[in-house]
N, C-alpha and C. Protein backbone atom coordinates (compact mmCIF):
# COMPACT_ATOMS: atom_id res chain seq x y z
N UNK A 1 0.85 -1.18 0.00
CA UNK A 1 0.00 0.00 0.00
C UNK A 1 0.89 1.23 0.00
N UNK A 2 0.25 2.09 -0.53
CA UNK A 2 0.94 3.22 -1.33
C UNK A 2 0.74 4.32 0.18
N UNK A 3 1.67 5.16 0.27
CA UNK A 3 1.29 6.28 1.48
C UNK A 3 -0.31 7.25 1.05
N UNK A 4 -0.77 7.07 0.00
CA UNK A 4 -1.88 7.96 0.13
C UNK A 4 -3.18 6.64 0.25
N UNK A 5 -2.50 5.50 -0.04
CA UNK A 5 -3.66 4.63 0.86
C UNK A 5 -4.43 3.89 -0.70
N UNK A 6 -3.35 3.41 -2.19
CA UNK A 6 -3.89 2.95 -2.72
C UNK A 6 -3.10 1.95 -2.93
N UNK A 7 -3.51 0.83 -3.17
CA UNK A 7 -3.02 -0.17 -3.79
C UNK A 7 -2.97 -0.86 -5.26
N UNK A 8 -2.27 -1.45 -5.59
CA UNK A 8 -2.07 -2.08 -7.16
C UNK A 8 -3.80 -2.37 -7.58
N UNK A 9 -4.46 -2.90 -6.48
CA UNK A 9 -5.81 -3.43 -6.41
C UNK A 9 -6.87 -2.74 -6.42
N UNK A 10 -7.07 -1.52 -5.81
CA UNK A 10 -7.70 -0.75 -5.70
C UNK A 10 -7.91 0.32 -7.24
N UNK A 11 -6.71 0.34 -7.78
CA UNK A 11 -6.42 1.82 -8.57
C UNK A 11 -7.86 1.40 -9.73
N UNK A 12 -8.04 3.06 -9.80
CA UNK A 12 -9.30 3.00 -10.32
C UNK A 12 -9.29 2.90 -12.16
N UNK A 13 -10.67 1.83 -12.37
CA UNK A 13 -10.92 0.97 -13.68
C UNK A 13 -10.40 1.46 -14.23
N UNK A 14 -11.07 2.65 -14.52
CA UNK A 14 -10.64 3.70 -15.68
C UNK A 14 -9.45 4.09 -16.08
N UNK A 15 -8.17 3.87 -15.59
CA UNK A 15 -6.96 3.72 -15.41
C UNK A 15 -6.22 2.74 -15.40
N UNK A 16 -6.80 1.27 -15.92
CA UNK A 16 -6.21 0.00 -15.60
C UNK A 16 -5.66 0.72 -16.72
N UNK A 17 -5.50 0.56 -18.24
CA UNK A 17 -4.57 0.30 -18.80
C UNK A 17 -3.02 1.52 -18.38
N UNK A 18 -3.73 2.61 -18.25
CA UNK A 18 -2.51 3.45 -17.94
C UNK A 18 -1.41 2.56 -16.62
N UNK A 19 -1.90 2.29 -15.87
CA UNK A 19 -1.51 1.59 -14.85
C UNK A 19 -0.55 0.72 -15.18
N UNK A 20 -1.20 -0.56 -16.13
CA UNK A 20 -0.60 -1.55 -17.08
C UNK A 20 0.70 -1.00 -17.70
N UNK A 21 0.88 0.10 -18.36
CA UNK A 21 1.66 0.65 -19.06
C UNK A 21 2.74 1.30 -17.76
N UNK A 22 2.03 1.74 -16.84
CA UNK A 22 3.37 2.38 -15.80
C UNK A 22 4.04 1.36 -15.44
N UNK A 23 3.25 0.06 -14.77
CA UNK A 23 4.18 -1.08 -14.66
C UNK A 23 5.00 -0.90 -15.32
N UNK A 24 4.74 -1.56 -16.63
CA UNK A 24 5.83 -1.82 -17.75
C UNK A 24 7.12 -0.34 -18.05
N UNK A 25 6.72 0.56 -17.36
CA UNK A 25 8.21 1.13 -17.57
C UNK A 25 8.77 1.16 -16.11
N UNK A 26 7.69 1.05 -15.11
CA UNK A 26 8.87 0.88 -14.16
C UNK A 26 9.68 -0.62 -13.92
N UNK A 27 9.27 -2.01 -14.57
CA UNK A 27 10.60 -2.80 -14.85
C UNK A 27 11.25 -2.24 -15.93
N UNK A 28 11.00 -1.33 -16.95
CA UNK A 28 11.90 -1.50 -17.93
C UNK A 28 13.03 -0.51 -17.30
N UNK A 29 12.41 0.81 -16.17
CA UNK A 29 13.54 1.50 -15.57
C UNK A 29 14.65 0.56 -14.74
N UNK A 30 14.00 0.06 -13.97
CA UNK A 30 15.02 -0.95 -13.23
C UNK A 30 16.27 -1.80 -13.52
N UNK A 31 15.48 -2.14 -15.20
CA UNK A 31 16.58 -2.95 -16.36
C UNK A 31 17.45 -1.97 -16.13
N UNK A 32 17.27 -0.84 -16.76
CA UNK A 32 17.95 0.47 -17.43
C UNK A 32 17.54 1.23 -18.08
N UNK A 33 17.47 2.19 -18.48
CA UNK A 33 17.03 2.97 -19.60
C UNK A 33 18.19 3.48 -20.56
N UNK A 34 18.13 3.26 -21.74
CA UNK A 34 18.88 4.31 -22.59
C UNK A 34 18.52 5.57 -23.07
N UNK A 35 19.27 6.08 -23.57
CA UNK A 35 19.21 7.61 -23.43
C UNK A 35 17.93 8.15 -24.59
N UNK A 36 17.37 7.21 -25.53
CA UNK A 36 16.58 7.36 -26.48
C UNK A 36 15.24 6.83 -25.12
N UNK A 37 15.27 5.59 -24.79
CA UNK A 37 14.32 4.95 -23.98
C UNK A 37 13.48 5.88 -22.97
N UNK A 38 14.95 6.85 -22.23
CA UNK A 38 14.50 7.42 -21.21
C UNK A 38 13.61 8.82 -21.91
N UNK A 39 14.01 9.58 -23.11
CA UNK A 39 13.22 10.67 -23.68
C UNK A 39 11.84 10.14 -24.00
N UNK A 40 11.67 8.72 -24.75
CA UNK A 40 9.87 8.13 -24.74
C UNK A 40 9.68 8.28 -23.58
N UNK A 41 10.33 7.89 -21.75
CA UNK A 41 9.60 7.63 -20.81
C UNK A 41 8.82 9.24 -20.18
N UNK A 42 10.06 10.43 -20.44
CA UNK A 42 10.16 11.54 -20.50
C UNK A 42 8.56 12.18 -21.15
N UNK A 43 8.39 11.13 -22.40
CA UNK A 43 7.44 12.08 -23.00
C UNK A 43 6.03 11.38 -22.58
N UNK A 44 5.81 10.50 -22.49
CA UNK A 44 4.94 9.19 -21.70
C UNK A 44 4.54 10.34 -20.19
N UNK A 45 5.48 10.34 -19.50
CA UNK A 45 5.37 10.77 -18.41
C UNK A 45 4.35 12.45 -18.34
N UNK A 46 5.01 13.35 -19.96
CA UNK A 46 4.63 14.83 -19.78
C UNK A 46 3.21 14.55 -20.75
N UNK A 47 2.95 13.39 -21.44
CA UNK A 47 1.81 13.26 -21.91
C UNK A 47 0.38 13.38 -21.74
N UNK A 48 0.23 13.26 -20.11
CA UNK A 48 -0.60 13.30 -19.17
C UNK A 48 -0.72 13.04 -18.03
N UNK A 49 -1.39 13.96 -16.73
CA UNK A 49 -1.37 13.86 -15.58
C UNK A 49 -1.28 12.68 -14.91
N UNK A 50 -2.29 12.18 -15.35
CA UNK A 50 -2.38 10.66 -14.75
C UNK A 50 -1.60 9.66 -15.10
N UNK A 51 -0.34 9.88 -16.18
CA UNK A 51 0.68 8.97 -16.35
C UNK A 51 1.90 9.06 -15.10
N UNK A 52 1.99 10.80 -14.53
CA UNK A 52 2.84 10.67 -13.79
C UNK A 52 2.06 9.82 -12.20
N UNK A 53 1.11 9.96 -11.88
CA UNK A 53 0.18 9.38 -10.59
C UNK A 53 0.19 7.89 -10.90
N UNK A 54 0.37 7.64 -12.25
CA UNK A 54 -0.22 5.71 -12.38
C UNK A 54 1.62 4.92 -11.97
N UNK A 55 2.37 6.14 -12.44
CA UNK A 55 4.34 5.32 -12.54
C UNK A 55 4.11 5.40 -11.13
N UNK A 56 4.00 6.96 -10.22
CA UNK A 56 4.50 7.07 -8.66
C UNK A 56 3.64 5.64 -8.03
N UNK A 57 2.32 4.83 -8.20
CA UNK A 57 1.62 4.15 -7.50
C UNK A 57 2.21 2.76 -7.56
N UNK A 58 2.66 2.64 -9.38
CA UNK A 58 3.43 1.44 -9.82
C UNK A 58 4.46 0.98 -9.42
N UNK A 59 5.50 2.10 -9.09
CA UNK A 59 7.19 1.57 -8.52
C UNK A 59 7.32 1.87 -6.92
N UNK A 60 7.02 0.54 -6.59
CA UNK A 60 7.46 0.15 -5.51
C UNK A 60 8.70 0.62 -4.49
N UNK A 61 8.95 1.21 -5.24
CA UNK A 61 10.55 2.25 -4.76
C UNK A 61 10.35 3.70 -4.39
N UNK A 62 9.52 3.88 -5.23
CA UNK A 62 9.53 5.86 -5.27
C UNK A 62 9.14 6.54 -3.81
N UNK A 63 9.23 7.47 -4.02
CA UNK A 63 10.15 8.46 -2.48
C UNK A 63 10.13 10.11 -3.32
N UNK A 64 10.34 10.47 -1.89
CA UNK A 64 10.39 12.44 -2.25
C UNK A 64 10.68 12.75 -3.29
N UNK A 65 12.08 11.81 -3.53
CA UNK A 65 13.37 12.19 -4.14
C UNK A 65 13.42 11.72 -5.58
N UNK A 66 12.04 11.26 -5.90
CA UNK A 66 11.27 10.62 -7.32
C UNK A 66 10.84 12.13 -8.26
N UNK A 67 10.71 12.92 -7.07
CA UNK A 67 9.66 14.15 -7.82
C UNK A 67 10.45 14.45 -9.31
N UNK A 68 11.38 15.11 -9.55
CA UNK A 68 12.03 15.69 -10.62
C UNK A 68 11.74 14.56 -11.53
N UNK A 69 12.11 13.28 -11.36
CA UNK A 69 11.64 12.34 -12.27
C UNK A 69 10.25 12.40 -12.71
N UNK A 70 9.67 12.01 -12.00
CA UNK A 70 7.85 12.33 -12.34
C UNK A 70 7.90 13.85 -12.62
N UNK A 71 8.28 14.80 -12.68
CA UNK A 71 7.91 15.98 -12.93
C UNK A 71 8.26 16.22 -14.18
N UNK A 72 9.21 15.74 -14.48
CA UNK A 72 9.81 15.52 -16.21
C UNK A 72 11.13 17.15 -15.56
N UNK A 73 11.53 17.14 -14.55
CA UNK A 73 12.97 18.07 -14.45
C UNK A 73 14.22 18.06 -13.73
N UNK A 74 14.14 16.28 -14.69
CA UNK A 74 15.22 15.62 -13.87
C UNK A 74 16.35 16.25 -14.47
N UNK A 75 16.82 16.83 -15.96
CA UNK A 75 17.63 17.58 -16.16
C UNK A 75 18.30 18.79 -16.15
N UNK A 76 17.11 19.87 -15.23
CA UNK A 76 17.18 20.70 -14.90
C UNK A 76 17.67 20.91 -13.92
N UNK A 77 16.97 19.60 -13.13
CA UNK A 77 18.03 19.48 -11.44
C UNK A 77 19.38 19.10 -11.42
N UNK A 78 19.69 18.13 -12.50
CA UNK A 78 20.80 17.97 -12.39
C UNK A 78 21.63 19.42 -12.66
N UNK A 79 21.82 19.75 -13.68
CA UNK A 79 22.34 20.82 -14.47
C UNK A 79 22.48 21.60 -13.02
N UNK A 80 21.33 22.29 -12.33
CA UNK A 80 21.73 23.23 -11.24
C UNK A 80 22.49 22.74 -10.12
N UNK A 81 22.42 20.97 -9.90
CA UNK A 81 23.49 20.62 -8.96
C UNK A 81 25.04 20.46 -9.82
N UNK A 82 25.17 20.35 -11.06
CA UNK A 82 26.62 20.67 -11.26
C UNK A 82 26.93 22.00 -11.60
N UNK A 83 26.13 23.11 -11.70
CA UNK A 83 26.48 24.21 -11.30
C UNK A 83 26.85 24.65 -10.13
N UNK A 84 26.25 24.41 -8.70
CA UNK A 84 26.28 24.68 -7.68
C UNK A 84 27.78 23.86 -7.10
N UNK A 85 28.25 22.93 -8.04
CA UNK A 85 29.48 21.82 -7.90
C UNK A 85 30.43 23.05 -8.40
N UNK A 86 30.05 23.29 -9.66
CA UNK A 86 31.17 24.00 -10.06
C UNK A 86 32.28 25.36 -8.80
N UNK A 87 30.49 26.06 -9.02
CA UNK A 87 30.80 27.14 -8.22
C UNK A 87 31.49 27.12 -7.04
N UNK A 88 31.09 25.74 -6.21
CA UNK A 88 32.19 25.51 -4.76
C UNK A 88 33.47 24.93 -5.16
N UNK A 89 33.01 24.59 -6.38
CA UNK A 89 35.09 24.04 -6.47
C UNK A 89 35.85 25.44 -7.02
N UNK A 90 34.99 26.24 -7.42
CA UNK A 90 35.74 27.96 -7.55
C UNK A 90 35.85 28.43 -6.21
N UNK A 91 34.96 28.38 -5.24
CA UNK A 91 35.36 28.99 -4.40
C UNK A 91 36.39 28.41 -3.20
N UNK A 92 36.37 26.96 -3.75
CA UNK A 92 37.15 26.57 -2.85
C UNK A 92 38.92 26.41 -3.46
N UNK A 93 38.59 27.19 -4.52
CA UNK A 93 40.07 27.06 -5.57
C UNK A 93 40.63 28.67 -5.22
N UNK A 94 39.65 29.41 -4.62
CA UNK A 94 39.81 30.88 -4.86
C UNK A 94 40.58 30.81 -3.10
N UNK A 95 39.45 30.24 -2.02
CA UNK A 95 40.09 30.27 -0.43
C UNK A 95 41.49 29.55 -0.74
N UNK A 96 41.87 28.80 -1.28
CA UNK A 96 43.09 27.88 -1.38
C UNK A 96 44.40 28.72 -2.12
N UNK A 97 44.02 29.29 -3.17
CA UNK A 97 44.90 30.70 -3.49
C UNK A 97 44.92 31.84 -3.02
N UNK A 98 44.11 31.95 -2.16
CA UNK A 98 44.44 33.45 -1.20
C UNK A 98 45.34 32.97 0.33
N UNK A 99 45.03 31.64 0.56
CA UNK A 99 45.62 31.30 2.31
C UNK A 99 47.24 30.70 1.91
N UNK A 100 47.56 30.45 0.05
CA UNK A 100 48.74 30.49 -0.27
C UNK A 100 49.62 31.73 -0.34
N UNK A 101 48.67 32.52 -1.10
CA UNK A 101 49.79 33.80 -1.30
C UNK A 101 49.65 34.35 -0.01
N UNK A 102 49.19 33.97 1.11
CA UNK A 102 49.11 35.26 2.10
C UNK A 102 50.38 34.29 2.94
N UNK A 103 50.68 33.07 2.64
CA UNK A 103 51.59 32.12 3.27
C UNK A 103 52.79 32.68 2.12
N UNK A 104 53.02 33.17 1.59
CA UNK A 104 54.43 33.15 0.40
C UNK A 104 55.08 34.35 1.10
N UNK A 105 54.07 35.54 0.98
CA UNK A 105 53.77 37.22 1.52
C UNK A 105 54.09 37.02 3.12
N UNK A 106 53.71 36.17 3.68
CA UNK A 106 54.53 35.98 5.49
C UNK A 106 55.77 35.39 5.38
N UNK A 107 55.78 34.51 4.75
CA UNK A 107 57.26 33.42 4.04
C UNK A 107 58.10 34.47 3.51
N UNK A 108 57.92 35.01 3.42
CA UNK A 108 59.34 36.59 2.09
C UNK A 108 59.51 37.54 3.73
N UNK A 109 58.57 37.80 4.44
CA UNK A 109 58.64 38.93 5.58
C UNK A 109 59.35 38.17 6.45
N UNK A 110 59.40 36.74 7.12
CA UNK A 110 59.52 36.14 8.34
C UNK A 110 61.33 35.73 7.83
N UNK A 111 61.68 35.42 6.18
CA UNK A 111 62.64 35.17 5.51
C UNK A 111 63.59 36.31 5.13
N UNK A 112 62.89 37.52 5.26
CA UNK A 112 63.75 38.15 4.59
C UNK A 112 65.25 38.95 5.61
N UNK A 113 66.21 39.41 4.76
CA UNK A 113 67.32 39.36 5.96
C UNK A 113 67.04 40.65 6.16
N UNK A 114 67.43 41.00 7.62
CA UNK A 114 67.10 41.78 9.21
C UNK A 114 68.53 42.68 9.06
N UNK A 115 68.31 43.80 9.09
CA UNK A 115 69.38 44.74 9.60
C UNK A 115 69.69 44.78 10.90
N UNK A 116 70.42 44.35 11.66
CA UNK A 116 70.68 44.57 13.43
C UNK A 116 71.78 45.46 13.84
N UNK A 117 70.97 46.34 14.70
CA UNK A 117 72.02 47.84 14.65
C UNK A 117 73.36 47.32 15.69
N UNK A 118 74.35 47.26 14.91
CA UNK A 118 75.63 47.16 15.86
C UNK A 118 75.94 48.92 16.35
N UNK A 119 76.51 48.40 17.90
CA UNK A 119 77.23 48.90 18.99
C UNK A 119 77.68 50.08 17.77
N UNK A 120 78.16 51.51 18.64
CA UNK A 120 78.88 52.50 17.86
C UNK A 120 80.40 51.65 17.81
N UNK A 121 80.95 50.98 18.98
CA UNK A 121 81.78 50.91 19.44
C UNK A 121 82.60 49.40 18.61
N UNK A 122 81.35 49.08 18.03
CA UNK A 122 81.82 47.94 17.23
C UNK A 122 81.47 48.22 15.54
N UNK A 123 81.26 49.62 15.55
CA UNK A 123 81.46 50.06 14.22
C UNK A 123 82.40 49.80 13.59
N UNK A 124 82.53 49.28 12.32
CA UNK A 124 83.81 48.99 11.39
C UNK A 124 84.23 50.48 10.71
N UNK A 125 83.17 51.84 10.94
CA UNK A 125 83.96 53.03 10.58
C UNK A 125 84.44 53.66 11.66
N UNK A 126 84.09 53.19 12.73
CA UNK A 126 84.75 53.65 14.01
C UNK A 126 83.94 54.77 14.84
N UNK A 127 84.76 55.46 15.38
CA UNK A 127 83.45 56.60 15.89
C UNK A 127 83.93 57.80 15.13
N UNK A 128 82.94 58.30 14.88
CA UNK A 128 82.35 59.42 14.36
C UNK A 128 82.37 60.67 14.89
N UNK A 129 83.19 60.62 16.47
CA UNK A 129 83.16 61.99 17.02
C UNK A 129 84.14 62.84 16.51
């Protein structure tokens, strides 16, 4: 039984064949889909309302995390999670080149050679009076 309280048994007449047909792509998802396979399931799915309600009742699997699939914007989501990938590997390329050069820029100051004021008295021009 399905969380809104229907079962394979229950789903209504008028919908057996759609039903019939969601089965059949949710084993054929499970097989696999190819990339031609998955655009028919794509268009199956945006064809009509009740195709996406007959797959969610049919696969025994589906969850929150089904929506973009049934919604037909599973490529849209993706696309914005490897954007959002990109962007943190910039920013984490950008913190990683600033905590270097600010380590090179202390490294040249902590390295560099020190003038130390010698004694008048150990002046090599001597004194000056």
């Amino acid at each position: 039984m399905s969380s809104n309280g229907t079962t394979r048994d229950n789903f209504p007449p008028a919908d057996g064949e759609i039903y019939a047909v969601a089965l059949r792509w949710v084993q054929r998802r499970a097989a696999g889909l190819a990339s031609p396979e998955r655009e028919q399931f794509r268009a199956w799915l945006a064809a009509d309302p009740r195709h996406c309600a007959a797959f969610a009742q049919a696969d025994p699997n589906a969850d929150e995390f089904d929506w973009p699939l049934l919604a037909g914007t599973t490529d849209e989501v993706l696309d914005g999670l490897e954007l959002r990938a990109r962007r943190r590997r910039r920013r984490r390329l950008a913190a990683v080149s600033g905590a270097t050069a600010a380590m090179l820029v202390a490294g040249a100051f902590w390295f560099s050679p020190r003038s130390v004021p010698v004694p008048a008295s150990e002046s090599p021009l001597g004194d000056s009076r």
